[in-house]
N, C-alpha and C. Protein backbone atom coordinates (compact mmCIF):
# COMPACT_ATOMS: atom_id res chain seq x y z
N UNK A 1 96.93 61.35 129.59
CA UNK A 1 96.30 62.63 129.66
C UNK A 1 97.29 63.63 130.24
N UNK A 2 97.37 64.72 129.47
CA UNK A 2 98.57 65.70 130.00
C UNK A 2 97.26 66.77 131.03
N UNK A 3 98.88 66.65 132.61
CA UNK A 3 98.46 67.83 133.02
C UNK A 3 98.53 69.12 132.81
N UNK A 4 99.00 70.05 131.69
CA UNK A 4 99.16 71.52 131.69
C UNK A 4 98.25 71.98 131.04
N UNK A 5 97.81 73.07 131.13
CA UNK A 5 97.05 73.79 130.21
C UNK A 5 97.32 74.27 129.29
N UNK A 6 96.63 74.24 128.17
CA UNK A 6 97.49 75.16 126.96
C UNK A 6 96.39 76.02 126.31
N UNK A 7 96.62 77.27 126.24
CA UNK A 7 95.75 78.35 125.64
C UNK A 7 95.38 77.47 124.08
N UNK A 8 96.22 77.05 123.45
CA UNK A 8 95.94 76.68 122.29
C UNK A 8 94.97 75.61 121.80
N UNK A 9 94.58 74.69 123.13
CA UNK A 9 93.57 73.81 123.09
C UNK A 9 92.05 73.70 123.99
N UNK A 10 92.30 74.65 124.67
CA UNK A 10 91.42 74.68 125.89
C UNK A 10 90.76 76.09 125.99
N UNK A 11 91.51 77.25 125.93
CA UNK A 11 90.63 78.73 126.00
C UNK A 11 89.57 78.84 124.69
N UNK A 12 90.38 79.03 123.63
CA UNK A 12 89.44 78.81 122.31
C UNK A 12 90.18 77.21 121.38
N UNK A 13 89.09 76.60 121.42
CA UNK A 13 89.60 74.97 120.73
C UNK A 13 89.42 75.27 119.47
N UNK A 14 88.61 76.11 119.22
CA UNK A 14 88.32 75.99 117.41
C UNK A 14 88.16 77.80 117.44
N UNK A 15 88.81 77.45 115.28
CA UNK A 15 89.26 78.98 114.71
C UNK A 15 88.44 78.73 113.76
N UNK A 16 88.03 79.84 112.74
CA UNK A 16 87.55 79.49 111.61
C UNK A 16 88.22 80.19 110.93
N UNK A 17 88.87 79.73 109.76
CA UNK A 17 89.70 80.83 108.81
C UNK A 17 88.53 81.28 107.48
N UNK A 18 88.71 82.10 106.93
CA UNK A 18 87.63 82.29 105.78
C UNK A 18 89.09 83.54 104.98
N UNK A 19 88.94 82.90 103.66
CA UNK A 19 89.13 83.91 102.50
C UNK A 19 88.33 85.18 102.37
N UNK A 20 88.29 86.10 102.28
CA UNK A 20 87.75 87.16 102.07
C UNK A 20 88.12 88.71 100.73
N UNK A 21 87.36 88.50 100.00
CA UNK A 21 87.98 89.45 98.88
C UNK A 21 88.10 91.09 99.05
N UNK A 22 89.18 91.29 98.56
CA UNK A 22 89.69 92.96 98.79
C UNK A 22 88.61 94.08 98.26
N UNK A 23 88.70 95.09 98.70
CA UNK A 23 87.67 96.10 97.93
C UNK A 23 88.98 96.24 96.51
N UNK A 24 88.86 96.33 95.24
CA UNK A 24 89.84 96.82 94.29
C UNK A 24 90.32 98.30 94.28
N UNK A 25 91.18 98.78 94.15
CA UNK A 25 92.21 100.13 94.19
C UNK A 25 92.66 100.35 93.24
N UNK A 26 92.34 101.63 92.91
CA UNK A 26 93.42 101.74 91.58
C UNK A 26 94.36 103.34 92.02
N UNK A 27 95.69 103.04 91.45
CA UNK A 27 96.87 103.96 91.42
C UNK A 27 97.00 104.39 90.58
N UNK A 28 97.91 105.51 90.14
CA UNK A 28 98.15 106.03 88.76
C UNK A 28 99.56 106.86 88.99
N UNK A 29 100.62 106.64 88.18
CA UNK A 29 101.68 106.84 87.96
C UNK A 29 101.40 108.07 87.24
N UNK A 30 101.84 109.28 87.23
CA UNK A 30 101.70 110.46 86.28
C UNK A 30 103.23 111.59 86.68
N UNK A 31 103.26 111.98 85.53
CA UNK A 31 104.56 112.82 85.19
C UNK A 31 105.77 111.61 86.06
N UNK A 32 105.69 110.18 85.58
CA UNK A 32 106.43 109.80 86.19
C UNK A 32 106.82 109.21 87.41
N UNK A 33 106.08 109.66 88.09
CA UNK A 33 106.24 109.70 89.97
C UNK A 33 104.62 109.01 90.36
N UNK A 34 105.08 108.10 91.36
CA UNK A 34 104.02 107.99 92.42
C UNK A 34 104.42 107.76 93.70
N UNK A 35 103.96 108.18 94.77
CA UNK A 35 104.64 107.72 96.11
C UNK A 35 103.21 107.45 96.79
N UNK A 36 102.79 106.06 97.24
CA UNK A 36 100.85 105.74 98.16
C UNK A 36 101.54 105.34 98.91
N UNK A 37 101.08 104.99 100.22
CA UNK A 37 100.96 103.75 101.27
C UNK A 37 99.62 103.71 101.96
N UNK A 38 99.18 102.99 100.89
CA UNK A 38 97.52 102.64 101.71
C UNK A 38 98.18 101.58 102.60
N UNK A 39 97.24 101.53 103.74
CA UNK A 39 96.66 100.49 104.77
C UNK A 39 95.98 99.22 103.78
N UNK A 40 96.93 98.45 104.14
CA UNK A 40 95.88 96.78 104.16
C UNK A 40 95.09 96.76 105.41
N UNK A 41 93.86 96.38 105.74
CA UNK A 41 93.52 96.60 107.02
C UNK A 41 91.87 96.32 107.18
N UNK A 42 90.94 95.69 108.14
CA UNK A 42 90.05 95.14 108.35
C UNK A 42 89.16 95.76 107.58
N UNK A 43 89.81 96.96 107.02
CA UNK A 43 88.24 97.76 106.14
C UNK A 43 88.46 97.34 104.59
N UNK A 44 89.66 96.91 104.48
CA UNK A 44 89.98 96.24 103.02
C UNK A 44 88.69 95.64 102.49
N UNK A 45 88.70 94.66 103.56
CA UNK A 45 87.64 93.30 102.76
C UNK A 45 86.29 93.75 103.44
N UNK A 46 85.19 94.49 102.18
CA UNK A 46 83.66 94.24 102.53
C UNK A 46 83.15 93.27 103.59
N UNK A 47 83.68 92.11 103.12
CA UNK A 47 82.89 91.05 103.58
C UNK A 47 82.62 90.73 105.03
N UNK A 48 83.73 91.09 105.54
CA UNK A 48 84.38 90.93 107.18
C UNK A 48 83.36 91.70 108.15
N UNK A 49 82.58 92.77 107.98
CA UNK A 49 81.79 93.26 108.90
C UNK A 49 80.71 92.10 109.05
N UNK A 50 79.81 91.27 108.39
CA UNK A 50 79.01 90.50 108.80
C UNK A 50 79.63 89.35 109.58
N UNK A 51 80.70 89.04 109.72
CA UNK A 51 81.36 88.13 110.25
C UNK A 51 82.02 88.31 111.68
N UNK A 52 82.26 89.94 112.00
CA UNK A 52 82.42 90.19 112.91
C UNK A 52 81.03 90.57 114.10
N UNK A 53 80.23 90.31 113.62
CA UNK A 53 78.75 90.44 114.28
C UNK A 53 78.89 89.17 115.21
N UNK A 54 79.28 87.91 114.64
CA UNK A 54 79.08 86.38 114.75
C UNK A 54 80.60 86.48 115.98
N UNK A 55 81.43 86.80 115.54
CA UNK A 55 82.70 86.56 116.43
C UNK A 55 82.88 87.35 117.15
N UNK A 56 83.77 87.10 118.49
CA UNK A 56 84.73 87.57 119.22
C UNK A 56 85.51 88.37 119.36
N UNK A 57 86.70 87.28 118.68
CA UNK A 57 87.96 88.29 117.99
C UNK A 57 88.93 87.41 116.60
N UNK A 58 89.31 88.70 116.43
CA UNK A 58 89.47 88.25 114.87
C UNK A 58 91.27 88.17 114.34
N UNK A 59 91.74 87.66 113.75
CA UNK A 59 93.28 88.30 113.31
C UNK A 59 93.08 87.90 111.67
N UNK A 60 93.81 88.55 110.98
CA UNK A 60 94.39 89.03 109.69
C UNK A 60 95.52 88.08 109.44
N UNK A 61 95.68 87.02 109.14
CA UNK A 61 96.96 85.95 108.71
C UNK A 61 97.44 85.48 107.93
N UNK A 62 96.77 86.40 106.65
CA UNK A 62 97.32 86.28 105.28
C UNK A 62 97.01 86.88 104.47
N UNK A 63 97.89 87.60 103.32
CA UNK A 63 96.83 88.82 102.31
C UNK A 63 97.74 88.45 101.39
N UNK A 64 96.86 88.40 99.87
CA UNK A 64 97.26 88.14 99.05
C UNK A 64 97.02 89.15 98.07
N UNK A 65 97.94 89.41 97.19
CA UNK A 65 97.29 90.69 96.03
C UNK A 65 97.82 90.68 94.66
N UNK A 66 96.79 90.75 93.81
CA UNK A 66 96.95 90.96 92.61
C UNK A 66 96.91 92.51 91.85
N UNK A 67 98.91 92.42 90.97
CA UNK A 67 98.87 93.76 91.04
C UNK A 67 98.63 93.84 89.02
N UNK A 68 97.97 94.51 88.37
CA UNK A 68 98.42 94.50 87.07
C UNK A 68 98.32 96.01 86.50
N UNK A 69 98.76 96.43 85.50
CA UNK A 69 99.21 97.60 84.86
C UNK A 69 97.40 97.72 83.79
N UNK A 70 97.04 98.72 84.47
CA UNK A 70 96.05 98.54 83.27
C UNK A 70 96.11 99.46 81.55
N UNK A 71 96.66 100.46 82.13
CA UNK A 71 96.90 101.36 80.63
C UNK A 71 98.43 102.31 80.93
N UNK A 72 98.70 102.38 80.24
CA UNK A 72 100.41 103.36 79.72
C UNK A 72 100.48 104.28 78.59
N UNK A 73 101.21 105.52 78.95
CA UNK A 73 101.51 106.30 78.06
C UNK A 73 102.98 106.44 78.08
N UNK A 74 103.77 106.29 77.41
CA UNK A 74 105.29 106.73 77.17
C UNK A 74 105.56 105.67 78.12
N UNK A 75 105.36 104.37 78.31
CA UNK A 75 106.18 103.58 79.37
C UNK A 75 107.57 103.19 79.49
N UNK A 76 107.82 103.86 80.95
CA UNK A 76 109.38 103.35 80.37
C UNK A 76 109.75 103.14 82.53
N UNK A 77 110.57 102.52 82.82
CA UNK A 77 111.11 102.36 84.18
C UNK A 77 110.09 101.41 84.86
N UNK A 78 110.32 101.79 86.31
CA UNK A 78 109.33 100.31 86.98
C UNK A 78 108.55 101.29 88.24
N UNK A 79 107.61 100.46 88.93
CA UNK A 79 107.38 100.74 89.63
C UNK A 79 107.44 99.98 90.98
N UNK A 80 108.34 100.51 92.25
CA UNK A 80 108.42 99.30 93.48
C UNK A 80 107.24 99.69 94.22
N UNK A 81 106.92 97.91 94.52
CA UNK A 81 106.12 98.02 96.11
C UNK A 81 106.94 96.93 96.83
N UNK A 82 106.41 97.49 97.99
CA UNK A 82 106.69 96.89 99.12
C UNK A 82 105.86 96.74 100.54
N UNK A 83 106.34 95.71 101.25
CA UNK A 83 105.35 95.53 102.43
C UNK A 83 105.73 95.64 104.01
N UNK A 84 105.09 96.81 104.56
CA UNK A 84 105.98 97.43 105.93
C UNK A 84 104.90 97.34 106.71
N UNK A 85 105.25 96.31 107.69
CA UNK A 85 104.18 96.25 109.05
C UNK A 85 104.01 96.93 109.94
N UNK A 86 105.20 98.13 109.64
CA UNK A 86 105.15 98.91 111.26
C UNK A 86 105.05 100.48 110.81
N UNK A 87 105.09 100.80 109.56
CA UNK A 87 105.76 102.45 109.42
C UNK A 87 104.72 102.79 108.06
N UNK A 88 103.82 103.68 108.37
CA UNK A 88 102.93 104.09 107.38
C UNK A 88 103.88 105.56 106.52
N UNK A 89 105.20 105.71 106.35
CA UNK A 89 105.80 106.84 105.78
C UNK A 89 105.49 106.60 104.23
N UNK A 90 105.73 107.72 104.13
CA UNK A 90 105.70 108.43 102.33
C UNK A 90 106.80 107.44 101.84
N UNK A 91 106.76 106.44 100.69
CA UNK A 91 107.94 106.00 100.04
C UNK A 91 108.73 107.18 99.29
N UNK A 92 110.25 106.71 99.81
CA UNK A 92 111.14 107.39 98.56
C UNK A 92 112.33 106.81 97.99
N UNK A 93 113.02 107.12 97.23
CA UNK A 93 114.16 105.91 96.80
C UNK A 93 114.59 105.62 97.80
N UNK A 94 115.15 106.11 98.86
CA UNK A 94 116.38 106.17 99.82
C UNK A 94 115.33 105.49 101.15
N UNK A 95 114.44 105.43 101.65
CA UNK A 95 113.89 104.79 102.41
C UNK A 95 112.85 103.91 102.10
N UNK A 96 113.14 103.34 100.82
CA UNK A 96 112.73 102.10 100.59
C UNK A 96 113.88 100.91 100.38
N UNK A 97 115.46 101.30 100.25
CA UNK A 97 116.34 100.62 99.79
C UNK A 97 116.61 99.12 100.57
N UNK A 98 116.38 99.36 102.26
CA UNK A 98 116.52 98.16 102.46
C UNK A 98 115.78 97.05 102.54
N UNK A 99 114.17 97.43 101.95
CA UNK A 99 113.28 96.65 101.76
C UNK A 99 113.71 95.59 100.81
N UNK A 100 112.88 94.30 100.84
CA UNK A 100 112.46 93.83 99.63
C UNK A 100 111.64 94.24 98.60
N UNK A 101 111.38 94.13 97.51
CA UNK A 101 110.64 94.74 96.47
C UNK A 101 110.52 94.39 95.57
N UNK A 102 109.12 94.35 95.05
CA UNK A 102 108.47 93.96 93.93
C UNK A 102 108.63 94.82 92.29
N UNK A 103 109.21 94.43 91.72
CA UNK A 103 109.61 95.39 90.30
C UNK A 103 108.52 95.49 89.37
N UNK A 104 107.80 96.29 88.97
CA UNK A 104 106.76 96.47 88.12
C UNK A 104 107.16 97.10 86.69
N UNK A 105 107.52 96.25 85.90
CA UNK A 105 108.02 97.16 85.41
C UNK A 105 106.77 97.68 84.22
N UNK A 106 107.18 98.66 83.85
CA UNK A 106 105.97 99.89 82.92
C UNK A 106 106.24 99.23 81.91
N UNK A 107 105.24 98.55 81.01
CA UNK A 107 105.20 98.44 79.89
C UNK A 107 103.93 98.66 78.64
N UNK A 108 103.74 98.62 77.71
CA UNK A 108 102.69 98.71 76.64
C UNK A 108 101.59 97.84 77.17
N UNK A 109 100.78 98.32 77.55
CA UNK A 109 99.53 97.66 78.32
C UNK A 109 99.18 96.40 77.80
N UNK A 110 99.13 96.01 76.17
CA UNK A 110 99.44 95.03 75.69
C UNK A 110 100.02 93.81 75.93
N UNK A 111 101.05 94.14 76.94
CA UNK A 111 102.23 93.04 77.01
C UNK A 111 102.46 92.74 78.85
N UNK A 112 101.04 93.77 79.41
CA UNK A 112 100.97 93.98 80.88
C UNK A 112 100.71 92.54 81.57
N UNK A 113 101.56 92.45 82.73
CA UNK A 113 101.29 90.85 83.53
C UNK A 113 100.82 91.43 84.59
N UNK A 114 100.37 90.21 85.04
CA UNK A 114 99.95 90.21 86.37
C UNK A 114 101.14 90.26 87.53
N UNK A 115 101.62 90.43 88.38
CA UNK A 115 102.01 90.49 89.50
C UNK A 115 101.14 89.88 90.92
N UNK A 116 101.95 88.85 91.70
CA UNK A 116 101.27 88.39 92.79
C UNK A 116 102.66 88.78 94.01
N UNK A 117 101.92 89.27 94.96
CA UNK A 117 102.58 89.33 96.29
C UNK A 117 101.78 88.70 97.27
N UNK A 118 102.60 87.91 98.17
CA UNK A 118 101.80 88.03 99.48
C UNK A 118 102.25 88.27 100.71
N UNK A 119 101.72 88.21 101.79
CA UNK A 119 101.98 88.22 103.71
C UNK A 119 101.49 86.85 104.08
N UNK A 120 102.10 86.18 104.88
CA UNK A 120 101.30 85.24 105.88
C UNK A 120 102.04 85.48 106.98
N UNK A 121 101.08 85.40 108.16
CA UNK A 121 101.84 85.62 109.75
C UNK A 121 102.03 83.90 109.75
N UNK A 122 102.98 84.00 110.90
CA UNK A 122 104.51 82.87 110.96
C UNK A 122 103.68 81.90 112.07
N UNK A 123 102.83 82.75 112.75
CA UNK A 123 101.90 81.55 113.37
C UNK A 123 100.80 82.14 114.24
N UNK A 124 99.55 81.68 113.83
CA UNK A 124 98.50 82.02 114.38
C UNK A 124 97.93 82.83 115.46
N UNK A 125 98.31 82.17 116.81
CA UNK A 125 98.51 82.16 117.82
C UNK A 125 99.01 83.39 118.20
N UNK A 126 100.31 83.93 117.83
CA UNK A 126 100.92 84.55 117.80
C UNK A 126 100.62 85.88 116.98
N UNK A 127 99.43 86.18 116.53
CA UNK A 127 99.04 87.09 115.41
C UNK A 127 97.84 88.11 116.68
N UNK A 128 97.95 88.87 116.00
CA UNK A 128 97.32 90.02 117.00
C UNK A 128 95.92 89.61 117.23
N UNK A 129 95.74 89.36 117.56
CA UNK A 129 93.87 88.89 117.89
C UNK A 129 93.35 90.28 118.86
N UNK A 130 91.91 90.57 117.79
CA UNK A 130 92.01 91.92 118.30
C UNK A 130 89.93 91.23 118.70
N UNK A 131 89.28 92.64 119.26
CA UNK A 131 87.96 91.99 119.15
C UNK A 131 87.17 92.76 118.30
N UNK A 132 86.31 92.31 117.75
CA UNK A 132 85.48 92.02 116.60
C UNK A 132 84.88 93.86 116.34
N UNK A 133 84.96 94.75 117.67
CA UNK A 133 84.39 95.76 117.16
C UNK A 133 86.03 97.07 117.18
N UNK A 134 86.82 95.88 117.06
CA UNK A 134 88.38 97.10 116.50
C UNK A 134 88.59 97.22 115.55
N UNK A 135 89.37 98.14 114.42
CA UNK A 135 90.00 98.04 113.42
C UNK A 135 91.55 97.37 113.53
N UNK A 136 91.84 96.46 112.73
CA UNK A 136 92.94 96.16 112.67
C UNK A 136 93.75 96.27 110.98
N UNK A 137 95.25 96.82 111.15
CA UNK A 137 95.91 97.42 110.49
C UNK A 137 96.96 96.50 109.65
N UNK A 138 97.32 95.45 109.06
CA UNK A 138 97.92 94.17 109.11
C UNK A 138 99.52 94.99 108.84
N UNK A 139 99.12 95.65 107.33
CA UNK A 139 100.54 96.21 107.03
C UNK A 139 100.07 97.08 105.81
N UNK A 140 101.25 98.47 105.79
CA UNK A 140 101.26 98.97 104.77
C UNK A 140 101.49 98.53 103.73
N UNK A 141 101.23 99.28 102.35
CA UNK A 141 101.50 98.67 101.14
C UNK A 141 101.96 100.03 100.68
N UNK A 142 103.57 99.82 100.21
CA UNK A 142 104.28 100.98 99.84
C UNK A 142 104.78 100.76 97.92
N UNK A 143 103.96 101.72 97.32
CA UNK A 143 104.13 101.87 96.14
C UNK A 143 105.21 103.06 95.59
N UNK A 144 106.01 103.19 94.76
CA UNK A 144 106.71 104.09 94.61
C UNK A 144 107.34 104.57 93.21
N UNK A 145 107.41 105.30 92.42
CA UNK A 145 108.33 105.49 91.08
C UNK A 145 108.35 106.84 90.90
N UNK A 146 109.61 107.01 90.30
CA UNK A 146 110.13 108.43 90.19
C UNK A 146 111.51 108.33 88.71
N UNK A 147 111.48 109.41 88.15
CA UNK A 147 112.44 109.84 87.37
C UNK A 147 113.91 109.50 87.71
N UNK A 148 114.44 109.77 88.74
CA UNK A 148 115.45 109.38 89.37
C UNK A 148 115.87 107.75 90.09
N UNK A 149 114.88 107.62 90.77
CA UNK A 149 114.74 106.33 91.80
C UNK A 149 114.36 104.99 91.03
N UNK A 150 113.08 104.99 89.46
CA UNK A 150 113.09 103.85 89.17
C UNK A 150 113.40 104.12 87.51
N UNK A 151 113.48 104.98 87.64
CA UNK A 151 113.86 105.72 85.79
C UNK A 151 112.82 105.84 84.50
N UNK A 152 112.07 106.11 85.49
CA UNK A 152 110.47 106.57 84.82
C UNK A 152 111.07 107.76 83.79
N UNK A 153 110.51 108.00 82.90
CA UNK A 153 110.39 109.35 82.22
C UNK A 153 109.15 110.18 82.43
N UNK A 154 110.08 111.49 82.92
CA UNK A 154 108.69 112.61 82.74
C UNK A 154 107.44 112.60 82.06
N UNK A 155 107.78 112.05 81.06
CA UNK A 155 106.05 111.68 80.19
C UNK A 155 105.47 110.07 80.11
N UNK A 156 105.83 109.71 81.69
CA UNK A 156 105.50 108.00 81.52
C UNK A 156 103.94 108.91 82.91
N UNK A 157 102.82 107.92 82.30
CA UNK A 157 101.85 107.93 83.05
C UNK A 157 100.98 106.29 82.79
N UNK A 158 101.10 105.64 83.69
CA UNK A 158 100.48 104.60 84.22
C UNK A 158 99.26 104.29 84.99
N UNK A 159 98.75 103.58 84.60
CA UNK A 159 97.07 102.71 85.65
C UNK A 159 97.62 101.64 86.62
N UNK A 160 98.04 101.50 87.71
CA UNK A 160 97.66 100.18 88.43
C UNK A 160 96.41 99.59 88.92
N UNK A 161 95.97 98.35 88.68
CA UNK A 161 94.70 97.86 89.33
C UNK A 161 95.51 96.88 90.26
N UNK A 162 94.95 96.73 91.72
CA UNK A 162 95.10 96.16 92.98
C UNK A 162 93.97 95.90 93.25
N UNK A 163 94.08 93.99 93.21
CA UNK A 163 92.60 93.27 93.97
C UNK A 163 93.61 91.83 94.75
N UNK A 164 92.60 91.61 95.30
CA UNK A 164 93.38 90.42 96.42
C UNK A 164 92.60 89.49 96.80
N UNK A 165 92.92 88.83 97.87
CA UNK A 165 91.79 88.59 99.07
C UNK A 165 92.96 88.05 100.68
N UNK A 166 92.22 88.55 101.79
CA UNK A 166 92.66 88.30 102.88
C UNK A 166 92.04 87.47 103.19
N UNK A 167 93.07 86.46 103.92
CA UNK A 167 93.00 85.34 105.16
C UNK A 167 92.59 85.69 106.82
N UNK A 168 91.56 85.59 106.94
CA UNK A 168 90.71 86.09 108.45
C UNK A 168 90.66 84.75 109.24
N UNK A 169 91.07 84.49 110.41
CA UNK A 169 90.97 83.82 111.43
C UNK A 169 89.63 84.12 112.57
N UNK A 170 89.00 83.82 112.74
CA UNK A 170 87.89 84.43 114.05
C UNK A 170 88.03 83.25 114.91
N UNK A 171 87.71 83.34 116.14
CA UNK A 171 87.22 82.70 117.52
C UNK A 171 86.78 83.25 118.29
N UNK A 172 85.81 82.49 119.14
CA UNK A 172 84.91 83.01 120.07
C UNK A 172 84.07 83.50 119.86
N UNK A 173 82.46 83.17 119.77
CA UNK A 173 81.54 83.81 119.72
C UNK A 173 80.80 84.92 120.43
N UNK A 174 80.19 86.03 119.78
CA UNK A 174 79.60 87.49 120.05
C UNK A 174 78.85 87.15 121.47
């Protein structure tokens, strides 16, 4: 029998993780250009308010998203996203460069794929545990295309549809 204590077995012994589905979003690329950064964030997923009645506190430890092109006119160039945990700014070519990034590229709606991205935090424990009547913010989602930056043409106008679902952790009961 060990003597130390460990937060991880003794303050809260049990987590419950639950999947939870995204509200869907849609974007639109026009004259070329789009620059969003919605919030991923506890108001994403419907589902999560009845669950926070029941719990404590809650963390956000995985989001998954499905991105696809739903309709195109004149498609031509791509569109980047990317995923920034700390900085809700306007995307633009030049301060998105040292990101990683997802290439979308514009095509005949016909021939449109799906796209999957995700987040998982690196360990539980370690994930913001907030309580049940906060909002929590996981990470931006930075979308971006332009004439210059992804080589859209002036007469490219695009649909994105964005649906997902987040990974919710809770402990401790209300």
């Amino acid at each position: 029998m060990s003597s130390v204590l460990s937060a991880r077995n003794v303050i809260y012994p049990k987590m419950i993780k639950l999947d939870l589905t995204l509200s869907p979003i849609t974007y639109n690329v026009a004259t070329g250009a789009l620059a969003v950064t919605p919030a991923i964030s506890s108001s994403s997923a419907p589902g999560l308010a009845g669950f926070l009645a029941v719990f404590s506190q809650y963390a956000i430890v995985g989001v998954r998203l499905h991105i696809r092109q739903l309709t195109s006119s004149t498609p031509d160039g791509m569109v980047w996203v990317a995923i920034d945990e700390q900085n809700n700014f306007s995307p633009t070519a030049a301060n998105l460069s040292p990101y990683d990034k997802l290439n979308i590229m514009l095509t005949s709606s016909d021939v449109a794929k799906d796209y999957k991205l995700s987040w998982k935090a690196d360990d539980y424990f370690k994930c913001e545990w907030v309580a049940s009547n906060t909002a929590s913010t996981v990470f931006y989602l930075k979308l971006f295309a332009s004439v210059a930056g992804t080589f859209t043409n002036v007469a490219t106008t695009a649909s994105l549809f964005i649906t997902g679902s987040m990974a919710v952790c809770f402990r401790g009961l209300a």
